[in-house]
PDB file of N, CA and C in Angstrom:
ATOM      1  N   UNK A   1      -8.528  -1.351   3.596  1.00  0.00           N
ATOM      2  CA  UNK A   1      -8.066   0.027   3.585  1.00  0.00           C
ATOM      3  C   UNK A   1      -8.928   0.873   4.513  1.00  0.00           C
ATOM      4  N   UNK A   2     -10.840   0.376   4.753  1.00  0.00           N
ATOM      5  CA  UNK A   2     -11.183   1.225   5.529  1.00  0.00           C
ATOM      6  C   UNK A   2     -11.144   1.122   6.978  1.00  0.00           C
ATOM      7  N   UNK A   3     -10.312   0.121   7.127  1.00  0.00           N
ATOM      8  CA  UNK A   3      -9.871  -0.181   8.566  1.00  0.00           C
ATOM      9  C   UNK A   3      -8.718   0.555   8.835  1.00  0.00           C
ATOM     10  N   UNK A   4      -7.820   0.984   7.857  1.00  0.00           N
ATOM     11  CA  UNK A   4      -6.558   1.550   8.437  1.00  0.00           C
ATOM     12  C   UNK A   4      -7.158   2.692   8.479  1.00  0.00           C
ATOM     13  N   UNK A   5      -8.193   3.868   7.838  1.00  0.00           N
ATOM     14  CA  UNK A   5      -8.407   4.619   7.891  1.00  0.00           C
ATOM     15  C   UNK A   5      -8.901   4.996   9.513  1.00  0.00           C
ATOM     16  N   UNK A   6      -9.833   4.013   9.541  1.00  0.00           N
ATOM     17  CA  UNK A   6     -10.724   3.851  11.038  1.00  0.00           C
ATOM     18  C   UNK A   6      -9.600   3.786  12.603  1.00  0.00           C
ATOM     19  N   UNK A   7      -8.593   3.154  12.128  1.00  0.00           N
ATOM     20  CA  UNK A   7      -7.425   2.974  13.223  1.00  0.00           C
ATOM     21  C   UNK A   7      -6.919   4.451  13.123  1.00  0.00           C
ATOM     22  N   UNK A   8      -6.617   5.340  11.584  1.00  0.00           N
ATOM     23  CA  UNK A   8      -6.283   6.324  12.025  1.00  0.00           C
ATOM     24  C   UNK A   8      -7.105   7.262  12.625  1.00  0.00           C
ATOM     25  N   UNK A   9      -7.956   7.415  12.437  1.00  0.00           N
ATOM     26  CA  UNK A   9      -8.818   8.399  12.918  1.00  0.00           C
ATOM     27  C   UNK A   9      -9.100   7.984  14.851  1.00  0.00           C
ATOM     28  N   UNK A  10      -9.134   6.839  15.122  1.00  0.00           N
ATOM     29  CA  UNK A  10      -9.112   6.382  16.274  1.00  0.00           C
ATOM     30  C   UNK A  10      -7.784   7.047  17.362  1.00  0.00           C
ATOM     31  N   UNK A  11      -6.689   6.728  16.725  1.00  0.00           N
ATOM     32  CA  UNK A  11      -5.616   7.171  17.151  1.00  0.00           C
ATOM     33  C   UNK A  11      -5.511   8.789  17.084  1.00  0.00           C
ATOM     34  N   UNK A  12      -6.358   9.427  16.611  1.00  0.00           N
ATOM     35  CA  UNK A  12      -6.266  10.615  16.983  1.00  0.00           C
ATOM     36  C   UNK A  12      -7.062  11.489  17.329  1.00  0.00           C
ATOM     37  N   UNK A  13      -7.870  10.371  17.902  1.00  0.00           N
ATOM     38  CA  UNK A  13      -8.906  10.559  19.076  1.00  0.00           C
ATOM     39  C   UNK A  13      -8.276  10.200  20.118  1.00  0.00           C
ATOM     40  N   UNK A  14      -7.262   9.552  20.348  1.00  0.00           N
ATOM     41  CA  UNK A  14      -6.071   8.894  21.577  1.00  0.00           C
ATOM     42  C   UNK A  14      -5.588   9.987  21.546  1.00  0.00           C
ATOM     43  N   UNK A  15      -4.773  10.777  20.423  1.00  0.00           N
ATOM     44  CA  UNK A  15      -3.787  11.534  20.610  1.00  0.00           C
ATOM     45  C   UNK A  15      -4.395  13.111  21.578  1.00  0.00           C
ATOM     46  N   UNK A  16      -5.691  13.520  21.412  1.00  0.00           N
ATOM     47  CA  UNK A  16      -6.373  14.635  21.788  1.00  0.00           C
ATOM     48  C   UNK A  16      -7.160  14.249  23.442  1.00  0.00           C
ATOM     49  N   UNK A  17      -6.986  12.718  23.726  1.00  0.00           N
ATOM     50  CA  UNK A  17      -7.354  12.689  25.285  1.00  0.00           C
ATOM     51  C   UNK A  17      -6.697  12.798  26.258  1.00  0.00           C
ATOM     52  N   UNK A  18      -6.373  13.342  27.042  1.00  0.00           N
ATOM     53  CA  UNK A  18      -5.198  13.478  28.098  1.00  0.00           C
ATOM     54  C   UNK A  18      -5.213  12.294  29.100  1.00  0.00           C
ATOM     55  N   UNK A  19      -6.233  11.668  28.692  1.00  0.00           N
ATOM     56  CA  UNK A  19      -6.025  10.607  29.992  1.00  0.00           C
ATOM     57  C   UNK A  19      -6.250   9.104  29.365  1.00  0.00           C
ATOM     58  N   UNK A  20      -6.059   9.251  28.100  1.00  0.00           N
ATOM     59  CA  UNK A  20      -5.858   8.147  26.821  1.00  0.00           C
ATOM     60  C   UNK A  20      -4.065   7.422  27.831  1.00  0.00           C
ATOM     61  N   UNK A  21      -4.186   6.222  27.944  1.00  0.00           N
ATOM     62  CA  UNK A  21      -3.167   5.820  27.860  1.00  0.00           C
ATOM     63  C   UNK A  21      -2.737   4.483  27.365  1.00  0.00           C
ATOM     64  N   UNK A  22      -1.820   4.187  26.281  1.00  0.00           N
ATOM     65  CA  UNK A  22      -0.935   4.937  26.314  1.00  0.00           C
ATOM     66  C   UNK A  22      -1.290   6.292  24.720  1.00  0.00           C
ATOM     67  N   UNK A  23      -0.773   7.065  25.209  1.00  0.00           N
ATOM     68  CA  UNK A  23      -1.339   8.547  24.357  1.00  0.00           C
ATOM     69  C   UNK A  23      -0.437   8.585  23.390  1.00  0.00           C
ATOM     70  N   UNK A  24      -1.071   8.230  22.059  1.00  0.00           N
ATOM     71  CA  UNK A  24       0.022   8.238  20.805  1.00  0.00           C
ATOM     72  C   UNK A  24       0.578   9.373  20.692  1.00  0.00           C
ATOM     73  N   UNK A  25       1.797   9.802  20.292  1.00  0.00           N
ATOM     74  CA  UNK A  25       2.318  10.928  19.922  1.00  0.00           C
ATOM     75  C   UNK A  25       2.036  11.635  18.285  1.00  0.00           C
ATOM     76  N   UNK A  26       2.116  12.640  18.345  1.00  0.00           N
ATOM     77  CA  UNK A  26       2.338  13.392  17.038  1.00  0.00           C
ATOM     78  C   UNK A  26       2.830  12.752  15.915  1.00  0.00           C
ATOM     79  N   UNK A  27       4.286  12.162  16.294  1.00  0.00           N
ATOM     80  CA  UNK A  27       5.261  11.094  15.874  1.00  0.00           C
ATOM     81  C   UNK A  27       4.270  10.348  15.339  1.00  0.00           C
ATOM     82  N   UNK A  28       3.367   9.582  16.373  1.00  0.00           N
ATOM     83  CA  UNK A  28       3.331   8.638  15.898  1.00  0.00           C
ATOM     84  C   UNK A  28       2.118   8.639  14.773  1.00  0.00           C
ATOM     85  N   UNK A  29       1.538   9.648  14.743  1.00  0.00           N
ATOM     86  CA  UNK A  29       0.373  10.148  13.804  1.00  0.00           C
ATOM     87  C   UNK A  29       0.745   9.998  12.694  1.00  0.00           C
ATOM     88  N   UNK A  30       2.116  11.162  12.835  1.00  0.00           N
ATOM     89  CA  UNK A  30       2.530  11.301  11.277  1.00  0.00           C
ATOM     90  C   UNK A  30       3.148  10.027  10.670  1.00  0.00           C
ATOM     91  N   UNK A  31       4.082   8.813  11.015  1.00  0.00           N
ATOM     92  CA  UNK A  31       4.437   7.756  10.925  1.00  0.00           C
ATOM     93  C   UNK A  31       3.209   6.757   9.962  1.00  0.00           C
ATOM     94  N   UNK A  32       1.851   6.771  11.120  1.00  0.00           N
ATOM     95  CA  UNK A  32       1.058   6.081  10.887  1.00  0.00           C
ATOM     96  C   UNK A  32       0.255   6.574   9.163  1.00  0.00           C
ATOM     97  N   UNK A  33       0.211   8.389   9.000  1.00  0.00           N
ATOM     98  CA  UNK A  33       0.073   9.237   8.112  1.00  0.00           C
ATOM     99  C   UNK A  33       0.929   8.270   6.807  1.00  0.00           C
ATOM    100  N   UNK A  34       2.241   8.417   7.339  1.00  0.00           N
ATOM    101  CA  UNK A  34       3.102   7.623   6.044  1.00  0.00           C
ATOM    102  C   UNK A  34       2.818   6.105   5.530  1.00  0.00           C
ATOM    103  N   UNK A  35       2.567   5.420   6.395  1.00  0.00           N
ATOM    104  CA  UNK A  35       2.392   4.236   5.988  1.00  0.00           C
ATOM    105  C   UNK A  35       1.241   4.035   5.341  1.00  0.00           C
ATOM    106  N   UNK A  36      -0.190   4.986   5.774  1.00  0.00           N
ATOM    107  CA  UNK A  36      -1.443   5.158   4.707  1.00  0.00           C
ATOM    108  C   UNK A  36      -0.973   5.541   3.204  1.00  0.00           C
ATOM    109  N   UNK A  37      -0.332   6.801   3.307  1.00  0.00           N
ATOM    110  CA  UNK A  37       0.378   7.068   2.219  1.00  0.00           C
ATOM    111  C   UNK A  37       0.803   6.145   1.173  1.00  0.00           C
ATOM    112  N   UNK A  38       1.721   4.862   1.927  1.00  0.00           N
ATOM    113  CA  UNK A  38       2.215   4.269   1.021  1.00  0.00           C
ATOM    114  C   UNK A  38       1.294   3.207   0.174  1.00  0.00           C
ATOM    115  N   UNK A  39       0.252   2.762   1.252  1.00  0.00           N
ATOM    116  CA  UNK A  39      -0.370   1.885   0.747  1.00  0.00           C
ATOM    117  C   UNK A  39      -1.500   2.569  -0.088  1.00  0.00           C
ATOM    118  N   UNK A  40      -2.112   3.840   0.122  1.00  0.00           N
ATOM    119  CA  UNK A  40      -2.692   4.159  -1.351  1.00  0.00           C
ATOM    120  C   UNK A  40      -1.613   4.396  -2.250  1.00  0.00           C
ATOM    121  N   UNK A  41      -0.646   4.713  -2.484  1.00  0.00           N
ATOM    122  CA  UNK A  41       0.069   4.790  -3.765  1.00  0.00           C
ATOM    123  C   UNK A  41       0.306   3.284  -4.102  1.00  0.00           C
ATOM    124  N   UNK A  42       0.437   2.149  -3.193  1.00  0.00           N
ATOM    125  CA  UNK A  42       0.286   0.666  -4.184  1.00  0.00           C
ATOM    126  C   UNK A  42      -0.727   0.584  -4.433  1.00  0.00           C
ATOM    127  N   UNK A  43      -2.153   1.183  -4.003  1.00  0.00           N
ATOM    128  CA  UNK A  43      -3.249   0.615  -4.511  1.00  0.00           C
ATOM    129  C   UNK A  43      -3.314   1.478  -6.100  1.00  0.00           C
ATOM    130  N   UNK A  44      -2.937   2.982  -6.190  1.00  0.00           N
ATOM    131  CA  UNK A  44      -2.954   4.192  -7.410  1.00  0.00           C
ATOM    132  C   UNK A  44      -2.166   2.762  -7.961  1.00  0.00           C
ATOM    133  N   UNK A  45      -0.874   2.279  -7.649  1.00  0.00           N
ATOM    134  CA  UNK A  45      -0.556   1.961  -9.028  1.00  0.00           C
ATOM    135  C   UNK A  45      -0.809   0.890  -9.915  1.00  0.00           C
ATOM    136  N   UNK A  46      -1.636  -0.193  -8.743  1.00  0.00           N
ATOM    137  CA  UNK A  46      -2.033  -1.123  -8.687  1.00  0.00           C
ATOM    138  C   UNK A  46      -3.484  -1.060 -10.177  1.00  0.00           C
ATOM    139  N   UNK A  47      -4.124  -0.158  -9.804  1.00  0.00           N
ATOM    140  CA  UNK A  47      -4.935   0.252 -10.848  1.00  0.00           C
ATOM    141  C   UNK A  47      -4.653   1.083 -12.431  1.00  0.00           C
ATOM    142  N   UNK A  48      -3.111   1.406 -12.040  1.00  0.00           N
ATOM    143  CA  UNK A  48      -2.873   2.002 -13.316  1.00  0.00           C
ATOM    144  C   UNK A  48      -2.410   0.901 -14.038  1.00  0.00           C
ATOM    145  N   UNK A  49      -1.515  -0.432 -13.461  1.00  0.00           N
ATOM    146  CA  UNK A  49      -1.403  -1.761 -14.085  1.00  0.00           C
ATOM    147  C   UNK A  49      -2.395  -2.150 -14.732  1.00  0.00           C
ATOM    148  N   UNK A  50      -3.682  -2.397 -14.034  1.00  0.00           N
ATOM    149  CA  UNK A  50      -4.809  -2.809 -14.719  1.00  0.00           C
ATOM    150  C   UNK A  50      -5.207  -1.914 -15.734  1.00  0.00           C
ATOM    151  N   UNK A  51      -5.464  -0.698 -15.821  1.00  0.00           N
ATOM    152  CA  UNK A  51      -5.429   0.004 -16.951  1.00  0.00           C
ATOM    153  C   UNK A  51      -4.827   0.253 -18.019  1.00  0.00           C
ATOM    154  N   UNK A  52      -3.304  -0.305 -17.776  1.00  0.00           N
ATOM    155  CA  UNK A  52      -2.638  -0.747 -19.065  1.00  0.00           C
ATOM    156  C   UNK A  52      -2.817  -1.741 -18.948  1.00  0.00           C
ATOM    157  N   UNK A  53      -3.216  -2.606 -18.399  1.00  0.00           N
ATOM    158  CA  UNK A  53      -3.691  -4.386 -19.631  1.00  0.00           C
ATOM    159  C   UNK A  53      -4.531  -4.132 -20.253  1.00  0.00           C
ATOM    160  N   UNK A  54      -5.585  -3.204 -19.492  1.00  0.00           N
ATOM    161  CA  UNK A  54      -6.892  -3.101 -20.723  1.00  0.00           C
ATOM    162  C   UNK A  54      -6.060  -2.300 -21.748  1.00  0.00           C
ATOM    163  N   UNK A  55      -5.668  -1.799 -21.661  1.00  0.00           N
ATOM    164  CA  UNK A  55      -5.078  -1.007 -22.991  1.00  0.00           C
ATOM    165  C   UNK A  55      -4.218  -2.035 -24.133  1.00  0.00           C
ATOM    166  N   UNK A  56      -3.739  -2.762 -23.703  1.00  0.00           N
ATOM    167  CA  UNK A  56      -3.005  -4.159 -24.029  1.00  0.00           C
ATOM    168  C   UNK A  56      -3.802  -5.213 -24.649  1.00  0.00           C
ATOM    169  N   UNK A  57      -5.145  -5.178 -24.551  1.00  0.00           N
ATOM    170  CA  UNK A  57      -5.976  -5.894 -24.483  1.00  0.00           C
ATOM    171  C   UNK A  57      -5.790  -7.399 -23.834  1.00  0.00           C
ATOM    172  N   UNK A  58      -5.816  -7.076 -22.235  1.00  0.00           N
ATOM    173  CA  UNK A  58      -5.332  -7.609 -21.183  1.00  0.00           C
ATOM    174  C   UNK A  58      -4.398  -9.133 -21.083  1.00  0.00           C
ATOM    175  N   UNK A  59      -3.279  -8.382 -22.118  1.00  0.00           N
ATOM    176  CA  UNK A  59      -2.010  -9.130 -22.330  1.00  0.00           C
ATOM    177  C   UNK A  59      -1.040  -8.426 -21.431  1.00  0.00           C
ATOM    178  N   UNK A  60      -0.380  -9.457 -20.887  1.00  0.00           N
ATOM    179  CA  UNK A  60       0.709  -9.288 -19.396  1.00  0.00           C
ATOM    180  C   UNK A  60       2.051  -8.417 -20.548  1.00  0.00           C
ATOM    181  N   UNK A  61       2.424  -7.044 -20.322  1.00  0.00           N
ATOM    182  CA  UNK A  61       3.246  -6.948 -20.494  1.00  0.00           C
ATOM    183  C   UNK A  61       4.388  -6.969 -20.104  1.00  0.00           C
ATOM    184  N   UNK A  62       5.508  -7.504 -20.108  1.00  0.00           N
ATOM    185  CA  UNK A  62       6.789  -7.768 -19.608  1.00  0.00           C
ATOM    186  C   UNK A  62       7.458  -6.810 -19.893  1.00  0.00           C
ATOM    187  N   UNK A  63       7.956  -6.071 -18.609  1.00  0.00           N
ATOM    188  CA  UNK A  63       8.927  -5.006 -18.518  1.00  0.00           C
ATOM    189  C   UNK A  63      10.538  -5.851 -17.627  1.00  0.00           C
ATOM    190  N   UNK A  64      11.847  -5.280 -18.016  1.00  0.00           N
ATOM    191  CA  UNK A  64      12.585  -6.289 -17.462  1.00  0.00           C
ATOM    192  C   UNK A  64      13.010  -5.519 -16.173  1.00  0.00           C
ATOM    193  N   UNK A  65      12.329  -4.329 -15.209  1.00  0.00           N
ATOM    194  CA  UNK A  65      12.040  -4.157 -14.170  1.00  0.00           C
ATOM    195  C   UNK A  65      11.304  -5.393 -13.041  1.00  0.00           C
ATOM    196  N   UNK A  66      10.267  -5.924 -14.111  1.00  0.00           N
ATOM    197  CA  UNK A  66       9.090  -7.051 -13.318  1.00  0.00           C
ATOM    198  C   UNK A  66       9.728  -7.933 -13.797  1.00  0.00           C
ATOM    199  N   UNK A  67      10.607  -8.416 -14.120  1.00  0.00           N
ATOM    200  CA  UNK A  67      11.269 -10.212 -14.477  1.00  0.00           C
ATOM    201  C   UNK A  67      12.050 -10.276 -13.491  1.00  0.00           C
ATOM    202  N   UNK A  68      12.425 -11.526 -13.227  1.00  0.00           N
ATOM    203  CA  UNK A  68      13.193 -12.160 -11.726  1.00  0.00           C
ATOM    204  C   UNK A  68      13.338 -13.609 -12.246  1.00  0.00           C
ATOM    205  N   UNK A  69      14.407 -13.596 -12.355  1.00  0.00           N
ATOM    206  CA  UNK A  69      15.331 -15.262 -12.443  1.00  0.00           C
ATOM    207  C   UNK A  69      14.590 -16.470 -11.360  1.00  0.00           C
ATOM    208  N   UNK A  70      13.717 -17.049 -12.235  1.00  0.00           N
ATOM    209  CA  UNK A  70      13.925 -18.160 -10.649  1.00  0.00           C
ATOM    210  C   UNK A  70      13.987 -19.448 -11.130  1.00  0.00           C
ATOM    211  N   UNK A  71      13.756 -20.561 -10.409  1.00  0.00           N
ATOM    212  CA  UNK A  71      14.321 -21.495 -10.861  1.00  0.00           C
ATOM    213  C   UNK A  71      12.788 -22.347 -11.635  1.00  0.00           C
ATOM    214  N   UNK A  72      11.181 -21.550 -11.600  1.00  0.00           N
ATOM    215  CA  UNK A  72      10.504 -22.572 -11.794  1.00  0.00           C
ATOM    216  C   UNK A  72      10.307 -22.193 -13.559  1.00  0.00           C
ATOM    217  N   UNK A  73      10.844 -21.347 -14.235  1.00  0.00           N
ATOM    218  CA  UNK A  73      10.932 -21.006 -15.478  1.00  0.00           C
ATOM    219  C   UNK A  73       9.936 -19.810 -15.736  1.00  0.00           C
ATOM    220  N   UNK A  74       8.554 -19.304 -14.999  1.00  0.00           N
ATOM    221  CA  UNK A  74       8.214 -18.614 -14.794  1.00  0.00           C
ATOM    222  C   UNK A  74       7.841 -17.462 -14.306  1.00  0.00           C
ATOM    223  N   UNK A  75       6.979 -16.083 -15.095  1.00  0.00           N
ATOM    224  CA  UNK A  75       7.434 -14.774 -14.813  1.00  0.00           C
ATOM    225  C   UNK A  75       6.780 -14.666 -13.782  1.00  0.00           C
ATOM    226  N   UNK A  76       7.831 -13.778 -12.712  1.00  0.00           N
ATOM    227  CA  UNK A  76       7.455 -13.540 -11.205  1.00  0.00           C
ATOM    228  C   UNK A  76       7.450 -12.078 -11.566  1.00  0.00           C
ATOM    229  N   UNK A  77       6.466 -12.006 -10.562  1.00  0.00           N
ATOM    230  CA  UNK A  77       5.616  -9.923 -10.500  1.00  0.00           C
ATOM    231  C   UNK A  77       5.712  -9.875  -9.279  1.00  0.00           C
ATOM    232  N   UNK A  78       6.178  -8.170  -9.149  1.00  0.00           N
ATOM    233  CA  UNK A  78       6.422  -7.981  -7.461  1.00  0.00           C
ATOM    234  C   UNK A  78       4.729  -7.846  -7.178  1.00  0.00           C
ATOM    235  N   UNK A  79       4.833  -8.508  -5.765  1.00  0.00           N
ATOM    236  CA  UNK A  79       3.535  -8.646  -5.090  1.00  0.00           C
ATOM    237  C   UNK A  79       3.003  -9.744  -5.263  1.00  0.00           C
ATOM    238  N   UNK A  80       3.442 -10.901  -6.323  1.00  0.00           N
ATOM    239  CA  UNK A  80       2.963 -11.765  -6.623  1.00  0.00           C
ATOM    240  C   UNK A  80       3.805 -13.245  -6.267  1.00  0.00           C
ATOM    241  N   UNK A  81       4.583 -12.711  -5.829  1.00  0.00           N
ATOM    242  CA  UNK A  81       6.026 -14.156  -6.493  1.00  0.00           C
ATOM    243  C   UNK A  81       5.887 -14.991  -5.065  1.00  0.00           C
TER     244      UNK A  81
END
């Protein structure tokens, strides 16, 4: 994560040189902005999972959002399968 941070901040040190080429756009700031975005909100929720197992007393709860049919008889978790 502190590499994407480091790429962003890099890139907008590109975006403020005029003779940076090729010179990221605004676009592409904010783009790059979103995709940080997304990946701290998997990491936020990633930790609120773990905080309900401890609450569970770190028993897997099965929601039938996280179940997926497959053929090896076992429960598949997104991010995991």
């Amino acid at each position: 994560m502190s590499q994407k941070f480091q790429q962003f901040y890099w890139l907008c040190q590109q975006n403020m040189d005029p003779s940076a080429m090729p010179r990221p756009t605004s676009q592409d700031l904010a783009g790059y902005w979103d995709m940080l975005q997304l990946s701290i909100e998997d990491v936020s929720m990633k930790f609120d999972e773990l905080h309900q197992l401890k609450l569970n007393d770190w028993k897997i709860i099965e929601s039938p959002e996280r179940k997926c049919p497959n053929t090896s008889g076992s429960l598949w978790i997104w991010g995991r399968g």
